[in-house]
PDB file of N, CA and C in Angstrom:
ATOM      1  N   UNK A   1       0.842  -1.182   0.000  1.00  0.00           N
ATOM      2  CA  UNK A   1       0.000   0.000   0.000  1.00  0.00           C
ATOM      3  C   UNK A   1       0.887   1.245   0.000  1.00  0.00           C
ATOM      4  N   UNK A   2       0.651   2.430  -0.859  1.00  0.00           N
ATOM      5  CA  UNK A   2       1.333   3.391  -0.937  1.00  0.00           C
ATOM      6  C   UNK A   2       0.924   4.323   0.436  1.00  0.00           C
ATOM      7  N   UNK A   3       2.239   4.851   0.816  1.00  0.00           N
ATOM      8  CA  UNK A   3       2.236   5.384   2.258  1.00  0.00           C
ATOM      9  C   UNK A   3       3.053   6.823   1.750  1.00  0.00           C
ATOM     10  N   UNK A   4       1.826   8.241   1.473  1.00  0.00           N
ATOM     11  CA  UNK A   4       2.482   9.386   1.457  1.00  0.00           C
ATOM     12  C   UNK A   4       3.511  10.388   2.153  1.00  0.00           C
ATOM     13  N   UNK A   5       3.399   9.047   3.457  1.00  0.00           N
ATOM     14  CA  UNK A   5       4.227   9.674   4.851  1.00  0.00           C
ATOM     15  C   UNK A   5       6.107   9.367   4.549  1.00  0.00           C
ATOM     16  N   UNK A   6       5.466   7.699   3.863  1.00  0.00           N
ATOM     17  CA  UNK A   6       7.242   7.091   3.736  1.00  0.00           C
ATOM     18  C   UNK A   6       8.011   8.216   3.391  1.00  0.00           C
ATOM     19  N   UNK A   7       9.641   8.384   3.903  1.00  0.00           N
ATOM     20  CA  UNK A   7      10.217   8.798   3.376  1.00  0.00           C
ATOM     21  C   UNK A   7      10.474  10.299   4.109  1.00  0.00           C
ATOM     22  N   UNK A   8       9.461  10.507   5.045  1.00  0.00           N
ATOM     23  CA  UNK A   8       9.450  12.061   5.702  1.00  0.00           C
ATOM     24  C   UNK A   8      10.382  12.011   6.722  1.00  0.00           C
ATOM     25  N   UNK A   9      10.413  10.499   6.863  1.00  0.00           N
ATOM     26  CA  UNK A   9      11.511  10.155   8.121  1.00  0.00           C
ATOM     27  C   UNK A   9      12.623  10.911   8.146  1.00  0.00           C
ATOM     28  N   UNK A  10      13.230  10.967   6.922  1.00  0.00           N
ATOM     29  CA  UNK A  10      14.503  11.629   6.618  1.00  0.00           C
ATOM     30  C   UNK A  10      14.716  12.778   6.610  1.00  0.00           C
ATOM     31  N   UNK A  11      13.085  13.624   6.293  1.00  0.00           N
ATOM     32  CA  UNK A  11      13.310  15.288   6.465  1.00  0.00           C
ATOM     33  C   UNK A  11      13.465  15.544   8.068  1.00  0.00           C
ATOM     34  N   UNK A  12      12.875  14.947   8.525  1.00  0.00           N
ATOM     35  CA  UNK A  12      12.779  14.296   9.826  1.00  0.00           C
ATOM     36  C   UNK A  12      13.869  14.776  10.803  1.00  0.00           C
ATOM     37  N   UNK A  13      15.157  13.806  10.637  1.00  0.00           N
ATOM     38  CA  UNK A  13      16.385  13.964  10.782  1.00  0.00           C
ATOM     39  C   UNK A  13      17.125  14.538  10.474  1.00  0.00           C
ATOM     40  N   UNK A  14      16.994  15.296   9.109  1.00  0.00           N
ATOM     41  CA  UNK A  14      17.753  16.286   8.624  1.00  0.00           C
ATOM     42  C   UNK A  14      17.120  17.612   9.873  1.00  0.00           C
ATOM     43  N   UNK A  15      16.263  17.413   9.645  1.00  0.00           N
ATOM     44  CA  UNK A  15      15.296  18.896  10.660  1.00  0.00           C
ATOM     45  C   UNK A  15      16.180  18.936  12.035  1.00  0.00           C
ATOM     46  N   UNK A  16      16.115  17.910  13.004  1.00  0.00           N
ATOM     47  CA  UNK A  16      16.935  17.288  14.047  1.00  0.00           C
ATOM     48  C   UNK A  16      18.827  17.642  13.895  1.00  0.00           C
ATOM     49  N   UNK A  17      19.208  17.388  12.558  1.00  0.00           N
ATOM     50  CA  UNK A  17      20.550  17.426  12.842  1.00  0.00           C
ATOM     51  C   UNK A  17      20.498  18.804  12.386  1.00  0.00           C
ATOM     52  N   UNK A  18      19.961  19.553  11.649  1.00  0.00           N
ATOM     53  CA  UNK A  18      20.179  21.143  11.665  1.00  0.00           C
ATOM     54  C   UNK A  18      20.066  21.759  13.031  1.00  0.00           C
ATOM     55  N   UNK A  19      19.058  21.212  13.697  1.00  0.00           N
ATOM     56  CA  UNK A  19      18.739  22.129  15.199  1.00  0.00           C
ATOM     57  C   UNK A  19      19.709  21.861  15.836  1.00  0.00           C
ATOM     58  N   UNK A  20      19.872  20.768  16.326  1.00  0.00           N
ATOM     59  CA  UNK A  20      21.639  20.249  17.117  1.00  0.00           C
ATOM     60  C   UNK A  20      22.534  21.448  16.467  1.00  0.00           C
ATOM     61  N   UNK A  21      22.626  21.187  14.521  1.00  0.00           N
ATOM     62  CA  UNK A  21      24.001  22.173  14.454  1.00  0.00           C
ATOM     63  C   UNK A  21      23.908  23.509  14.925  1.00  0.00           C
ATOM     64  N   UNK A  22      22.766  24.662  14.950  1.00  0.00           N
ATOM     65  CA  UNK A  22      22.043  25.913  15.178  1.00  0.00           C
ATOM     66  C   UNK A  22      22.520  25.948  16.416  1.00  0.00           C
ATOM     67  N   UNK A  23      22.458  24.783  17.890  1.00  0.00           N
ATOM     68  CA  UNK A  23      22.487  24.839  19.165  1.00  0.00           C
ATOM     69  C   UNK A  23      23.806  25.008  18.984  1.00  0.00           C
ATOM     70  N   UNK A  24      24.701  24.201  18.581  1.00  0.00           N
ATOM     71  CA  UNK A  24      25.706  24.153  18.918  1.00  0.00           C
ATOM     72  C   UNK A  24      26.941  25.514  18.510  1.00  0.00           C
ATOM     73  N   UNK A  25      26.443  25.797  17.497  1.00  0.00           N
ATOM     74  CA  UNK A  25      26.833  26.845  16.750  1.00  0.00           C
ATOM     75  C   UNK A  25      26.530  28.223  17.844  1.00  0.00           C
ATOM     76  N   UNK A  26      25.627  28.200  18.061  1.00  0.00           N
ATOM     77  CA  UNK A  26      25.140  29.482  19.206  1.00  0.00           C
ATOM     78  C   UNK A  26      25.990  28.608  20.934  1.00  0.00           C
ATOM     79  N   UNK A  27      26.316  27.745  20.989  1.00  0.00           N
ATOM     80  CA  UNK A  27      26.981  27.728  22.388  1.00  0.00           C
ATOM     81  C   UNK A  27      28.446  27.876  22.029  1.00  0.00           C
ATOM     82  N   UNK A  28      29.057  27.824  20.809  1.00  0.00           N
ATOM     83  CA  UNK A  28      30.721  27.932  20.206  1.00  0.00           C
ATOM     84  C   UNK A  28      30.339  29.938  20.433  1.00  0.00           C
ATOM     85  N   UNK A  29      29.514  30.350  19.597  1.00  0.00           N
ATOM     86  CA  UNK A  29      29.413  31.688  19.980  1.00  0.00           C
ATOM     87  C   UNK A  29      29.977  31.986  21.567  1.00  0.00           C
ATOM     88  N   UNK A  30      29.707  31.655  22.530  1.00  0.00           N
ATOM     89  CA  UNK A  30      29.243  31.850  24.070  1.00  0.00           C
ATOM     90  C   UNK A  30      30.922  31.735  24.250  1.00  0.00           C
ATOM     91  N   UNK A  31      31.672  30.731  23.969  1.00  0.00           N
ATOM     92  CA  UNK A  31      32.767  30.357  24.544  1.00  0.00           C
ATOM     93  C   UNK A  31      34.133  31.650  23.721  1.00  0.00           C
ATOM     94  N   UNK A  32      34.556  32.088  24.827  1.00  0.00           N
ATOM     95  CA  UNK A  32      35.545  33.218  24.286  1.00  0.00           C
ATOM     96  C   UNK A  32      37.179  32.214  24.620  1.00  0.00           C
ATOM     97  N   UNK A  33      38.327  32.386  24.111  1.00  0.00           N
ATOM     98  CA  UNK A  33      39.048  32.155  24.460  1.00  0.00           C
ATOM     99  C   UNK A  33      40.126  33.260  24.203  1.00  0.00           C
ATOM    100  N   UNK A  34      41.537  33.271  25.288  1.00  0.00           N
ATOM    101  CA  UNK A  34      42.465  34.622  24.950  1.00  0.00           C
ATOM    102  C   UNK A  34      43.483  34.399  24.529  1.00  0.00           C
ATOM    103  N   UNK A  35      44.359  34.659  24.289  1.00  0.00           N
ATOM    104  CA  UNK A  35      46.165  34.573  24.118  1.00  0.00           C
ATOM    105  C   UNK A  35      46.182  36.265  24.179  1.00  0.00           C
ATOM    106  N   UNK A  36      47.671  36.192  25.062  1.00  0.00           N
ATOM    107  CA  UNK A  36      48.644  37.154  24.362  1.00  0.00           C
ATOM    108  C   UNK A  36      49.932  36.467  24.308  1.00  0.00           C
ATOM    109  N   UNK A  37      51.057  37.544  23.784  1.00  0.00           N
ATOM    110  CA  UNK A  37      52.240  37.170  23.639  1.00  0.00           C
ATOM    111  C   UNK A  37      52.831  38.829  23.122  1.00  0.00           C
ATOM    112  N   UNK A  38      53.590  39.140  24.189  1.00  0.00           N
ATOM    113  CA  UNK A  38      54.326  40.654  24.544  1.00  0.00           C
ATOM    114  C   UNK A  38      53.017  41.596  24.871  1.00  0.00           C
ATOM    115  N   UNK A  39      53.069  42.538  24.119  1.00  0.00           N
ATOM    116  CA  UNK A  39      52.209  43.889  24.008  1.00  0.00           C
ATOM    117  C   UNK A  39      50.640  42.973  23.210  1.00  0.00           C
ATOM    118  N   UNK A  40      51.046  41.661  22.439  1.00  0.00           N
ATOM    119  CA  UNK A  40      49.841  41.880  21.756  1.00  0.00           C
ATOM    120  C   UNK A  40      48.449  40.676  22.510  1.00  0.00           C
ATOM    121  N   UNK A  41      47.119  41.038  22.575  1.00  0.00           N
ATOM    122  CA  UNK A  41      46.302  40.425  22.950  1.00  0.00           C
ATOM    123  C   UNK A  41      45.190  40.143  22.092  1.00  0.00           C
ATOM    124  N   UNK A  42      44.750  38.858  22.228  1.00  0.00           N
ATOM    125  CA  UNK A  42      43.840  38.481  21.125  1.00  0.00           C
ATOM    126  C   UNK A  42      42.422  37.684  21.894  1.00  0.00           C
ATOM    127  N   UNK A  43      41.005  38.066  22.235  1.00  0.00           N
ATOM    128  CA  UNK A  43      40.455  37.546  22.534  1.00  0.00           C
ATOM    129  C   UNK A  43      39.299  36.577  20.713  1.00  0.00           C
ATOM    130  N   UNK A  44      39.225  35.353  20.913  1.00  0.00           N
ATOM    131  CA  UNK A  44      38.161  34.756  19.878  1.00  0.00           C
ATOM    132  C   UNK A  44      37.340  33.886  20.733  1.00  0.00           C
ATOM    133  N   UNK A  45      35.871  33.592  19.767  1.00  0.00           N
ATOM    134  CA  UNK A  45      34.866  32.689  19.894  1.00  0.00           C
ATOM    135  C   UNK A  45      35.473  31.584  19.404  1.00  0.00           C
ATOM    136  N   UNK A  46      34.869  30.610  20.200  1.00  0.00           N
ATOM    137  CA  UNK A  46      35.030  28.738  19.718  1.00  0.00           C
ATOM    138  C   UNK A  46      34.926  28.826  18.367  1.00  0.00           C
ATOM    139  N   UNK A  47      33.847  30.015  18.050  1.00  0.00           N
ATOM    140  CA  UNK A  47      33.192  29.699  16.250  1.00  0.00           C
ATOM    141  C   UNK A  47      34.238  30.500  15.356  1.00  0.00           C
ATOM    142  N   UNK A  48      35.383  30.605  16.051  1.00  0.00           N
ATOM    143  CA  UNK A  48      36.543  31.412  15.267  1.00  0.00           C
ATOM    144  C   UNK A  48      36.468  32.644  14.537  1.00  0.00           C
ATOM    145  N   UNK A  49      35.615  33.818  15.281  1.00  0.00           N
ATOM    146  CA  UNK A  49      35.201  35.011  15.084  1.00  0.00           C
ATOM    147  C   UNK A  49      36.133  35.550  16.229  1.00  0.00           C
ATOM    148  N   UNK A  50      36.986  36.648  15.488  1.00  0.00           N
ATOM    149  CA  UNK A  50      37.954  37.445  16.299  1.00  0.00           C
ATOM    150  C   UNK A  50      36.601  38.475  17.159  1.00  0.00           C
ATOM    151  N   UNK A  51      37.194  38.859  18.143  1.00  0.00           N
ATOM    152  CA  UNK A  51      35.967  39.744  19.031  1.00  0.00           C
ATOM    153  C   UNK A  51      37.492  40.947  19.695  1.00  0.00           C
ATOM    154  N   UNK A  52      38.475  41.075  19.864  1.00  0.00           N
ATOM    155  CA  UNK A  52      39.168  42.003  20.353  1.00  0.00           C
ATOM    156  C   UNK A  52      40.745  41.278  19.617  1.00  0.00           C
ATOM    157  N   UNK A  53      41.525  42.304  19.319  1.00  0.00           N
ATOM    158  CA  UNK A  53      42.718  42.260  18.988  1.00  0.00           C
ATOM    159  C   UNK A  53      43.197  43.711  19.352  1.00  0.00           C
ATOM    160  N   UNK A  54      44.298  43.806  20.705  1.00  0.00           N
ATOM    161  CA  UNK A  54      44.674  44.929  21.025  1.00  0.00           C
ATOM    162  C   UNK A  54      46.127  45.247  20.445  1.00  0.00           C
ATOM    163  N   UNK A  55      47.179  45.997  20.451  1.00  0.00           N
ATOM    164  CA  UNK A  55      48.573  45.685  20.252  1.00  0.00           C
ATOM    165  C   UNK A  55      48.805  47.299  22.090  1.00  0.00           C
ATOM    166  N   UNK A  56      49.219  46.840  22.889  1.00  0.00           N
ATOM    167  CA  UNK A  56      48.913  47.659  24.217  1.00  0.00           C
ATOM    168  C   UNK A  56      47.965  47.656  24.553  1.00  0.00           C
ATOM    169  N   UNK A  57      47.256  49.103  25.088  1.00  0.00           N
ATOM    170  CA  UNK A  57      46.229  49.133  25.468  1.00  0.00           C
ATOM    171  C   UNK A  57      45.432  49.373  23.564  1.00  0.00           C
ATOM    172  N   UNK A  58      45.957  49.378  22.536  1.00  0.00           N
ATOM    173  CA  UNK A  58      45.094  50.242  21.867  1.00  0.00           C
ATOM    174  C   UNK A  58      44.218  49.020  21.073  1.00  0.00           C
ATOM    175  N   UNK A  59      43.332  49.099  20.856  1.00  0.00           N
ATOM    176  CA  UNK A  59      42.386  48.508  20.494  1.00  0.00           C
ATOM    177  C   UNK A  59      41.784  48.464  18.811  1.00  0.00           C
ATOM    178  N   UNK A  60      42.650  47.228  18.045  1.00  0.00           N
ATOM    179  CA  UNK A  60      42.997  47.607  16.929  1.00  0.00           C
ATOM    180  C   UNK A  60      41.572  46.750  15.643  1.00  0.00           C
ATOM    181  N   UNK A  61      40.077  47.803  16.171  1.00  0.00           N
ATOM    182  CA  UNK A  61      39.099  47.288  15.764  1.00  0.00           C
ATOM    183  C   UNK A  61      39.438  47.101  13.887  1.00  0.00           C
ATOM    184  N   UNK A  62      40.188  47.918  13.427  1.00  0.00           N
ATOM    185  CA  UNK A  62      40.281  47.799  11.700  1.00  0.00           C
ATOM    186  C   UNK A  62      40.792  46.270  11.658  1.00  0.00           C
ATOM    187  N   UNK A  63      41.756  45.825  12.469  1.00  0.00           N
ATOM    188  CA  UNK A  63      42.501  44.630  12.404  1.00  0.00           C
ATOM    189  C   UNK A  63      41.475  43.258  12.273  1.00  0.00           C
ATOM    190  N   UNK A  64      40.569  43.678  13.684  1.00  0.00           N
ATOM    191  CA  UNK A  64      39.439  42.956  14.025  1.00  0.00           C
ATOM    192  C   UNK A  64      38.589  42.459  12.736  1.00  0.00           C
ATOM    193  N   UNK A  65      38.384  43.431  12.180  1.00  0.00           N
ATOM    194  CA  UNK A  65      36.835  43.326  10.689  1.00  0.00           C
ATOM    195  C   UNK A  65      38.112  42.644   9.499  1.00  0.00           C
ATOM    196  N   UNK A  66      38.977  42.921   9.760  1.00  0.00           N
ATOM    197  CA  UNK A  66      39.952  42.266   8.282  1.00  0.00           C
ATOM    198  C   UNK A  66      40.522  40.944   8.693  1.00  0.00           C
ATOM    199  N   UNK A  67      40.704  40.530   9.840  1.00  0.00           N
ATOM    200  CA  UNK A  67      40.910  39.097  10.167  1.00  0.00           C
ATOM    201  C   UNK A  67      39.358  38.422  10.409  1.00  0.00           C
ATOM    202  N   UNK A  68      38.288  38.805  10.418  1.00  0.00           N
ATOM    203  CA  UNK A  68      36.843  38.074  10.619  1.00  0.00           C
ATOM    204  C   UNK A  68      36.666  37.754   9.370  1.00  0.00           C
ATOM    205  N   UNK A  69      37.100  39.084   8.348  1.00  0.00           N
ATOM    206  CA  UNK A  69      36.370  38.764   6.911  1.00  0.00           C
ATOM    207  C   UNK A  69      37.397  37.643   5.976  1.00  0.00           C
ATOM    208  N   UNK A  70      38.761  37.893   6.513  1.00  0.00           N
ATOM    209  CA  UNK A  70      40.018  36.676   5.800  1.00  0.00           C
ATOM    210  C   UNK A  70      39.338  35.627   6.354  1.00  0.00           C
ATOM    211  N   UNK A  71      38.854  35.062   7.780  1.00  0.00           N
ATOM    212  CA  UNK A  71      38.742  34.029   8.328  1.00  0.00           C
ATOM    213  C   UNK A  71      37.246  33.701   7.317  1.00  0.00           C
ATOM    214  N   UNK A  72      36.118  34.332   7.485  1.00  0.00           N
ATOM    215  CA  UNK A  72      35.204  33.850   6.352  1.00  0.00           C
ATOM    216  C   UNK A  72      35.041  33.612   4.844  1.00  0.00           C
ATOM    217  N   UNK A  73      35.878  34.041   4.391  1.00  0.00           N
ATOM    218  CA  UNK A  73      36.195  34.123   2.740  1.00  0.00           C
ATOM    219  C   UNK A  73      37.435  32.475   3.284  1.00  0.00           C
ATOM    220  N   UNK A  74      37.869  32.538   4.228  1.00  0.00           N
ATOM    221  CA  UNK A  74      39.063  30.743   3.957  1.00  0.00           C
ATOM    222  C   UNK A  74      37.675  29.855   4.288  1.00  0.00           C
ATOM    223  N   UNK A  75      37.060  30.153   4.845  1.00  0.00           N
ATOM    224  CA  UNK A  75      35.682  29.485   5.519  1.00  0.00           C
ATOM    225  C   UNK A  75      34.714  28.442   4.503  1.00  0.00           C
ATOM    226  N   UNK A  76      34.720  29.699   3.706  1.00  0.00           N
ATOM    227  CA  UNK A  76      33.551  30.123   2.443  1.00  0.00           C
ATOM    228  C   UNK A  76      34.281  28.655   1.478  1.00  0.00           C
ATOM    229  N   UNK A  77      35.300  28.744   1.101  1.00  0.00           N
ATOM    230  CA  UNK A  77      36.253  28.494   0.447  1.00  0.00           C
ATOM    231  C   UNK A  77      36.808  26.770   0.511  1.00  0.00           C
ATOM    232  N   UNK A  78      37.139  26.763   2.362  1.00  0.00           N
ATOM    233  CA  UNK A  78      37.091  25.244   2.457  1.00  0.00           C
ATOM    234  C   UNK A  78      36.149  24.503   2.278  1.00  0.00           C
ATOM    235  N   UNK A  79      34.686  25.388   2.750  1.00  0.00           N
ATOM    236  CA  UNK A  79      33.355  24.192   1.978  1.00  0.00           C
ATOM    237  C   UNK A  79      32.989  24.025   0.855  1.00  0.00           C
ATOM    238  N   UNK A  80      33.580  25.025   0.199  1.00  0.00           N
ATOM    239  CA  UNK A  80      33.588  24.565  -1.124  1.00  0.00           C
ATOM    240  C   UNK A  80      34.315  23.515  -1.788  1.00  0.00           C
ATOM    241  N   UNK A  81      35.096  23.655  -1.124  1.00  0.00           N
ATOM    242  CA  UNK A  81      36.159  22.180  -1.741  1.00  0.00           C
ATOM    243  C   UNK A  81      35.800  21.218  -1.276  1.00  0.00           C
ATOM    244  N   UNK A  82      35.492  21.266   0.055  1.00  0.00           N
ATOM    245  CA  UNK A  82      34.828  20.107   0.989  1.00  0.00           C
ATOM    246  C   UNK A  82      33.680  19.055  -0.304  1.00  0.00           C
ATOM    247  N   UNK A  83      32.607  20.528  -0.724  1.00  0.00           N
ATOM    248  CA  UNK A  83      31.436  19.949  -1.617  1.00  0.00           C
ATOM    249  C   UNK A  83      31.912  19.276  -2.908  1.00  0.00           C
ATOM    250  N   UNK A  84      33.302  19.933  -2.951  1.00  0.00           N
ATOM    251  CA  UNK A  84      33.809  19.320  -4.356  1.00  0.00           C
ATOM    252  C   UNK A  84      34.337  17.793  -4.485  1.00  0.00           C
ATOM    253  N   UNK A  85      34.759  17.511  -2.998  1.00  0.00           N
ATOM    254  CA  UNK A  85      35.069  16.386  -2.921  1.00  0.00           C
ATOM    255  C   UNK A  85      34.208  15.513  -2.807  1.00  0.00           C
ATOM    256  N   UNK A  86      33.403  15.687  -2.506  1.00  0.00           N
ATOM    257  CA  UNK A  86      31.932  15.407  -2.198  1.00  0.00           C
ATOM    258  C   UNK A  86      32.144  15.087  -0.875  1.00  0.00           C
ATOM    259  N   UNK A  87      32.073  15.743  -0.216  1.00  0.00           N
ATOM    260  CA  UNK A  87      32.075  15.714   1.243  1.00  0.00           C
ATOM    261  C   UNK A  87      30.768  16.490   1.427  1.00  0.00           C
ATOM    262  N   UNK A  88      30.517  17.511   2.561  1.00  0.00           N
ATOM    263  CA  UNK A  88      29.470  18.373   2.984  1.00  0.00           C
ATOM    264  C   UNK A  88      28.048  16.946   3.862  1.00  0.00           C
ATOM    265  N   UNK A  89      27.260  17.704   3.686  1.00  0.00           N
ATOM    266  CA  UNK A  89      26.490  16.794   4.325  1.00  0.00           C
ATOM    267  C   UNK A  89      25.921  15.788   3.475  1.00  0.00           C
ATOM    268  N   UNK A  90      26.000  15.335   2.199  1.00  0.00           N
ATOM    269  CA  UNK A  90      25.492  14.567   1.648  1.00  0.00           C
ATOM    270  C   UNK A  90      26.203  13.687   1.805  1.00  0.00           C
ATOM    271  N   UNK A  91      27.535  14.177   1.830  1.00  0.00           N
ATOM    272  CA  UNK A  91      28.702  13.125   1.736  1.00  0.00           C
ATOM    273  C   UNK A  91      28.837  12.228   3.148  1.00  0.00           C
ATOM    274  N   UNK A  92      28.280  12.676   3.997  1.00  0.00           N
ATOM    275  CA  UNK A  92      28.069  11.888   5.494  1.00  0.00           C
ATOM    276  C   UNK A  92      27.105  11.084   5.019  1.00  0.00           C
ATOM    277  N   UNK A  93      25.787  11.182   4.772  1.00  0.00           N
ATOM    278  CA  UNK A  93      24.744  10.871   4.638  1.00  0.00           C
ATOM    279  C   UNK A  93      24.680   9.778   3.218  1.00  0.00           C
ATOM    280  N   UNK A  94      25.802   9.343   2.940  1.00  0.00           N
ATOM    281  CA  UNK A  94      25.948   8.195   2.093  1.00  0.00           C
ATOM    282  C   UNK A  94      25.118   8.921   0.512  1.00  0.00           C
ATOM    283  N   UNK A  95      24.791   9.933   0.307  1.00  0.00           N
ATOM    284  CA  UNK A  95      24.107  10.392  -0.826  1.00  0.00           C
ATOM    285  C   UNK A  95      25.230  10.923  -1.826  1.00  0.00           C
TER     286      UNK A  95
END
């Protein structure tokens, strides 16, 4: 008997493993970590978003927006290759 439901299972789980990634993604936000080394200090998120880069006290916000936007354009870039390999999420998902 044809069952219009079969098969929803999977949107299902996809729905499930997006929310997990969304959670998890917003608790990497939450987590800050620091380094310095001499004069210079660097606070980032788990999710590898620069949030302070000082060199002293001075607070070198131009530095900040040009290492967030290098870090998303290498970002942008590795999933793309990722998809090329066929990796990404299909590529988990045996598809």
């Amino acid at each position: 008997m044809f069952n219009p439901m079969k098969g929803l299972g999977a949107l299902g789980d996809l729905k499930k493993l997006r929310d997990e990634a969304v959670k998890i993604q917003k608790e990497l936000q939450q987590i800050v970590v620091s380094a310095s080394r001499g004069r210079v200090s660097v606070e980032l998120t788990a999710d590898m978003k620069i949030k302070s880069f000082k060199v002293g006290e001075e607070e070198m916000r131009d530095a900040v927006d040009a290492l967030n936007d290098a870090l998303d354009k290498a970002q942008k870039k590795a999933a793309s290759k990722m998809q090329e390999m066929g990796g990404g999420l299909s590529g988990l998902l045996g598809k």
